[in-house]
Protein backbone atom coordinates (compact mmCIF):
# COMPACT_ATOMS: atom_id res chain seq x y z
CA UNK A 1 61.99 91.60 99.53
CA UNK A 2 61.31 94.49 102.43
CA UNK A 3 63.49 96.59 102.80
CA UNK A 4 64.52 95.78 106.49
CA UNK A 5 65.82 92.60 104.54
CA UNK A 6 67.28 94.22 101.89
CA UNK A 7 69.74 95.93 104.55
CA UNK A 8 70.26 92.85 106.70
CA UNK A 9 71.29 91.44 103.15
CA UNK A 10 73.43 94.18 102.05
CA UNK A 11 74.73 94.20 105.71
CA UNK A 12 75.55 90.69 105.38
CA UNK A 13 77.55 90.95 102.38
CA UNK A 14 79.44 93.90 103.91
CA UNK A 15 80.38 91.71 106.81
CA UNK A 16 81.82 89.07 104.50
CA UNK A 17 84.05 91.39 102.58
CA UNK A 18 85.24 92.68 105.99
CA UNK A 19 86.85 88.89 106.86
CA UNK A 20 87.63 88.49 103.29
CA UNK A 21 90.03 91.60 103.32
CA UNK A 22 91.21 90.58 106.71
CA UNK A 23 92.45 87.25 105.66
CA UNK A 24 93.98 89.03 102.75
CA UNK A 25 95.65 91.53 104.86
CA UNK A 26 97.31 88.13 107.25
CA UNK A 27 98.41 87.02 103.88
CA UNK A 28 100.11 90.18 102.89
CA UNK A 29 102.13 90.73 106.11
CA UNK A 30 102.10 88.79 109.48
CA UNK A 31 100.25 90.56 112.61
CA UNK A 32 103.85 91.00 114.32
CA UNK A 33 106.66 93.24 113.34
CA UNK A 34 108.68 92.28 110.44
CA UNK A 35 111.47 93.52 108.24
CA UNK A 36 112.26 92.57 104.76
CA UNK A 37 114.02 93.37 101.85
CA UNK A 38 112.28 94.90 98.58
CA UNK A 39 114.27 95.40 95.30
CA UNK A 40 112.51 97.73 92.92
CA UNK A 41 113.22 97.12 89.17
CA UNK A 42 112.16 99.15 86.29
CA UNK A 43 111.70 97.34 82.86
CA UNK A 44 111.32 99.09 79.44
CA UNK A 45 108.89 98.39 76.72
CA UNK A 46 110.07 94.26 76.25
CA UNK A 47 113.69 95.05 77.92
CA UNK A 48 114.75 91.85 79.52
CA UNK A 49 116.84 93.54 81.57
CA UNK A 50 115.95 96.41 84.31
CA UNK A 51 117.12 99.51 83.31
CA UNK A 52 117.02 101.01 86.87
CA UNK A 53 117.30 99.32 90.11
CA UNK A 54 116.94 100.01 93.51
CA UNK A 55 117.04 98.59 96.96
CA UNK A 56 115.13 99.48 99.98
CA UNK A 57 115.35 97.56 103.80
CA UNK A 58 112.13 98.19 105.19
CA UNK A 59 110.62 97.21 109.29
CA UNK A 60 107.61 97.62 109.74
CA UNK A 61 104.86 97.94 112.95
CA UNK A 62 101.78 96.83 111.25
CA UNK A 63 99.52 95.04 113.90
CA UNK A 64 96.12 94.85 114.57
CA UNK A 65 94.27 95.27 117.66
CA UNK A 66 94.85 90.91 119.44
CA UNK A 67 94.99 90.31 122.79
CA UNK A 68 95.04 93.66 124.35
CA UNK A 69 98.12 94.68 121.63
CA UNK A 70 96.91 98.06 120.33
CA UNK A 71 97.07 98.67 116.58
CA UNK A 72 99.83 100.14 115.23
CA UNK A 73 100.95 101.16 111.63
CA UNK A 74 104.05 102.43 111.54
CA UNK A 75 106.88 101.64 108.60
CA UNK A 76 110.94 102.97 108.22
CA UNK A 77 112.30 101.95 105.01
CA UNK A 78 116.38 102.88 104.33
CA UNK A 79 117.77 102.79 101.21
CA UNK A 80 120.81 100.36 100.84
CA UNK A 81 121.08 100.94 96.68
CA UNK A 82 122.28 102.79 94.64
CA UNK A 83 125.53 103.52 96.72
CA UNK A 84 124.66 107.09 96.44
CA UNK A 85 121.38 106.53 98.55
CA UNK A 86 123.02 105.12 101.28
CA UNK A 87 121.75 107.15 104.43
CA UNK A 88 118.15 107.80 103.28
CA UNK A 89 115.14 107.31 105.03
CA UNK A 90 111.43 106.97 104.52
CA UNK A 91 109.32 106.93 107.62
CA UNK A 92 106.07 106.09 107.88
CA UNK A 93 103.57 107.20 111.08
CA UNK A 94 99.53 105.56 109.68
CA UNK A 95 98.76 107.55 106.35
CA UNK A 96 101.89 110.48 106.87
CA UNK A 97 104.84 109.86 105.34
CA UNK A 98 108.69 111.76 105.97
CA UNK A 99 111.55 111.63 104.22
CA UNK A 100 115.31 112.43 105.40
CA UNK A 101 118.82 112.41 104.21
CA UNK A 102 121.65 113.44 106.45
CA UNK A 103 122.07 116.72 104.43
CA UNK A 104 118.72 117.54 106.14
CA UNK A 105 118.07 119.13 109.75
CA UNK A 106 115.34 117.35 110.02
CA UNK A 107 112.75 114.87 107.88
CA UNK A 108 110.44 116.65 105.68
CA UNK A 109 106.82 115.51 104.51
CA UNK A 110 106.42 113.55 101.45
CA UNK A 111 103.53 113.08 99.12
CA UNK A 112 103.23 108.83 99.28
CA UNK A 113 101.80 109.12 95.82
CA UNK A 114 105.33 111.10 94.78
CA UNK A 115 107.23 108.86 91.75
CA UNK A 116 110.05 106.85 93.59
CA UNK A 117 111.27 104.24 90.61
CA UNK A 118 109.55 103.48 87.60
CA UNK A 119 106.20 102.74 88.31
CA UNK A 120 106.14 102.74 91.76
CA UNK A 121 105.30 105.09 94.29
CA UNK A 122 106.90 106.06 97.86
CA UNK A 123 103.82 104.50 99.22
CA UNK A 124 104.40 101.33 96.98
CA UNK A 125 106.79 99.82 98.88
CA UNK A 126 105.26 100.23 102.62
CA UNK A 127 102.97 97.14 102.69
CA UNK A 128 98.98 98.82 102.73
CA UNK A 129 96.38 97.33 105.52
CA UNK A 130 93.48 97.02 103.59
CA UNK A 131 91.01 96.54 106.38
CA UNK A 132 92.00 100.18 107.98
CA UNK A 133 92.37 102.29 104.63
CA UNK A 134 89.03 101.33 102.89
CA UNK A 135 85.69 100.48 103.10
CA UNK A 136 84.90 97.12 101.53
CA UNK A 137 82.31 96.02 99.48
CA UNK A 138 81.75 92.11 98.10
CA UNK A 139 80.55 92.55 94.45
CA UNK A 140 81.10 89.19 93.44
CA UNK A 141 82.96 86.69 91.98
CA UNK A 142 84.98 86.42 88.76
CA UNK A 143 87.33 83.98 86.77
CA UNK A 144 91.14 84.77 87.38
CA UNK A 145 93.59 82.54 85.77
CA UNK A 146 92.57 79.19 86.56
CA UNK A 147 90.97 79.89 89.92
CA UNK A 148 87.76 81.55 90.96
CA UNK A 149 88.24 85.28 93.02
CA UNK A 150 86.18 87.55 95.10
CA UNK A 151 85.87 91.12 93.58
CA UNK A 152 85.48 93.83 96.01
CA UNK A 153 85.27 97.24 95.68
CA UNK A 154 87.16 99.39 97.90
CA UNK A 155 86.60 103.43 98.98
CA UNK A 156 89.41 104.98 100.95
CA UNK A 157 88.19 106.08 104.55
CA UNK A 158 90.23 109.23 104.65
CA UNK A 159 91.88 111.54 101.91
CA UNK A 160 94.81 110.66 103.80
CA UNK A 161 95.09 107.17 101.78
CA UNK A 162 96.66 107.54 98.45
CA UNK A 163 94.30 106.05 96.22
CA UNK A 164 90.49 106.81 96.31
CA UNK A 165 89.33 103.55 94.84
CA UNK A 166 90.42 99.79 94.26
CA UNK A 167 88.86 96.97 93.28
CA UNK A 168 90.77 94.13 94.51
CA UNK A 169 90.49 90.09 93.40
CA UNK A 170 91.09 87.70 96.27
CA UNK A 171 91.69 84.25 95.83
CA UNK A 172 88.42 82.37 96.69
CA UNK A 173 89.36 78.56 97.56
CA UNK A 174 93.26 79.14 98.23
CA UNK A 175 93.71 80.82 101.19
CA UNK A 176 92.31 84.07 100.26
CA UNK A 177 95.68 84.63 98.60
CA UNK A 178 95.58 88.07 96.87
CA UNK A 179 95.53 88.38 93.20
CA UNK A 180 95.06 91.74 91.49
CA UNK A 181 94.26 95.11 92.29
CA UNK A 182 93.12 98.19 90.52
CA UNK A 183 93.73 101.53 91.46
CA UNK A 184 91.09 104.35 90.69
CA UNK A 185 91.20 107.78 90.83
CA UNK A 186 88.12 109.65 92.22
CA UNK A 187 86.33 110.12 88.85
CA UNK A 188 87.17 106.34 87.75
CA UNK A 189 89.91 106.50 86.13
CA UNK A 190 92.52 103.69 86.33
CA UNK A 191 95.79 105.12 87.57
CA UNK A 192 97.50 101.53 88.20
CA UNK A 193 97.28 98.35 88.51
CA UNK A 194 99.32 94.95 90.11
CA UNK A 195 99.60 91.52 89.97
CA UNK A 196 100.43 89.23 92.93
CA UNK A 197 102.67 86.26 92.31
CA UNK A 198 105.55 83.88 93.07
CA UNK A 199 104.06 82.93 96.35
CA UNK A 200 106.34 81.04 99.16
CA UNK A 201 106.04 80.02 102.03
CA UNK A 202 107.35 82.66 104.65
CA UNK A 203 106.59 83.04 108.21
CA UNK A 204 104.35 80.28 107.89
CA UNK A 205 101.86 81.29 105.23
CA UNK A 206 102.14 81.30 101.93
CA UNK A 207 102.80 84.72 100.75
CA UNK A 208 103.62 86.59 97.36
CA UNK A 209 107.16 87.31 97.14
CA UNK A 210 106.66 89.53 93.93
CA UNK A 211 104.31 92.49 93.14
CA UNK A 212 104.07 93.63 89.46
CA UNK A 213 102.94 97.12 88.64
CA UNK A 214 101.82 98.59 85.66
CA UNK A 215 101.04 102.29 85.48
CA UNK A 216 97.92 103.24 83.21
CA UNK A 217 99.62 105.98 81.67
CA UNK A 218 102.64 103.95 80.70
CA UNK A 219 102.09 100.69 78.93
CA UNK A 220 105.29 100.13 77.28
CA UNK A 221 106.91 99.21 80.44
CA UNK A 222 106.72 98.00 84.19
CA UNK A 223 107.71 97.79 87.53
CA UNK A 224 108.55 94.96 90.05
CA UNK A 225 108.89 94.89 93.54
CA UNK A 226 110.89 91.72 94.88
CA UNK A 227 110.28 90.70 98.36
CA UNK A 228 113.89 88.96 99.80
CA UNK A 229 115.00 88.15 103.75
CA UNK A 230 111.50 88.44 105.19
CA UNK A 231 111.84 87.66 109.22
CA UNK A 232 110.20 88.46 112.61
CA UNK A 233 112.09 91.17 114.55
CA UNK A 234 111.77 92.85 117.73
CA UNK A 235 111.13 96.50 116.68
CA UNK A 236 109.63 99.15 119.55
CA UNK A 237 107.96 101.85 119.12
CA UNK A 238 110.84 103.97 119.81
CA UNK A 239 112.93 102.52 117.22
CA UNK A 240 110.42 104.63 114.59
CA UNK A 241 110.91 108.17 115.81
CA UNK A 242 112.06 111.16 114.14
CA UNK A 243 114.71 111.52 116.88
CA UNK A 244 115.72 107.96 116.03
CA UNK A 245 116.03 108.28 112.58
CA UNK A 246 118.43 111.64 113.25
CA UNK A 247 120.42 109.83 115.38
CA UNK A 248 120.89 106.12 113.15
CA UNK A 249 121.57 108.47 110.35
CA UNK A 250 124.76 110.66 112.10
């Protein structure tokens, strides 16, 4: 093979895990704004119970460029529980992340890779666009459950993204539902990873209503993020300002 077809090939394959991540990303989280309702539970070793719980109500502005709509990627989550959250804010602006209480002045900058729950992150719970953080590449395909998924390899496009490396399974033959992911640190080593599951139907796809996360340097226990309440809402831009925030807060 020449090498001019060697790169159409490789170009090819690119292309294809571009669309495959997009139709992933549609899956995730509709093209429109949205707000939902996540409930983070942490689970113990083989607890059947959580032994921590907590309860987040998050809009978000994550679109991508459609008939003349610009992209956007912006994300305010409150906290609604414990009781003694009440009044908290995450806000979200593309990869920078705030944090503010009414205590504060004014929001500070958070790390989204800083502990929140359990095993999740602040970044967690802020639904990730795929297509904009990484650079995709289609290495194959692979056996997962009963099905038959695309693995693709991801590289972050900017340190700004939390995690340098992913390799993600997509559903081949069922809508390109997302499976698994992987999450790799820049020398390779596996920092977490999460299962997709309990798909619905919401907002007219089918869409999974429960994440689970395991972190690699705690087996003995586990994380789940519950997805409740998910609807269309009108949410402009202004409604995800700093000033805003301040002012919802008081």
């Amino acid at each position: 093979m020449s090498v001019n077809s060697t790169c159409a090939l490789a170009n090819e394959v690119d292309q294809k895990a571009v669309e495959i991540i997009r139709l992933a990303d549609e899956v995730r989280s509709p093209n429109r704004p949205f707000r939902y309702t996540v409930t983070v539970l942490e689970y113990k070793e083989e607890s059947a119970e959580p032994v921590n719980k907590q309860i987040l109500d998050v809009s978000m502005r994550f679109m991508k460029p459609e008939n003349g709509v610009e992209a956007d990627a912006r994300s305010l989550a409150r906290f609604v529980y414990p009781p003694r959250d009440k009044g908290k804010v995450m806000f979200s602006d593309w990869y920078q992340l705030w944090f503010y209480t009414p205590e504060l002045r004014r929001p500070v900058p958070i790390s989204p890779a800083q502990r929140l729950i359990g095993q999740i992150s602040n970044g967690d719970v802020i639904v990730t666009n795929f297509e904009y953080a990484y650079d995709s590449t289609l290495e194959g395909e692979e056996p997962c459950g009963d099905k038959t998924c695309y693995r693709l390899s991801l590289v972050r496009k900017t340190d700004a993204v939390t995690y340098p490396r992913v390799k993600y399974l997509v559903e081949k033959d069922n809508g390109y539902r997302p499976y698994a992911a992987s999450y790799y640190s820049l020398d390779n080593k596996l920092l977490k990873s999460v299962r997709y599951q309990n798909y619905q139907l919401v907002l007219g796809k089918f869409r999974p209503t429960e994440i689970i996360v395991q972190n690699a340097r705690y087996d003995k226990g586990h994380s789940v993020m519950k997805y409740s309440d998910i609807r269309l809402e009108s949410l402009p831009e202004f409604y995800f300002t700093k000033e805003s925030i301040q002012r919802g807060s008081k």
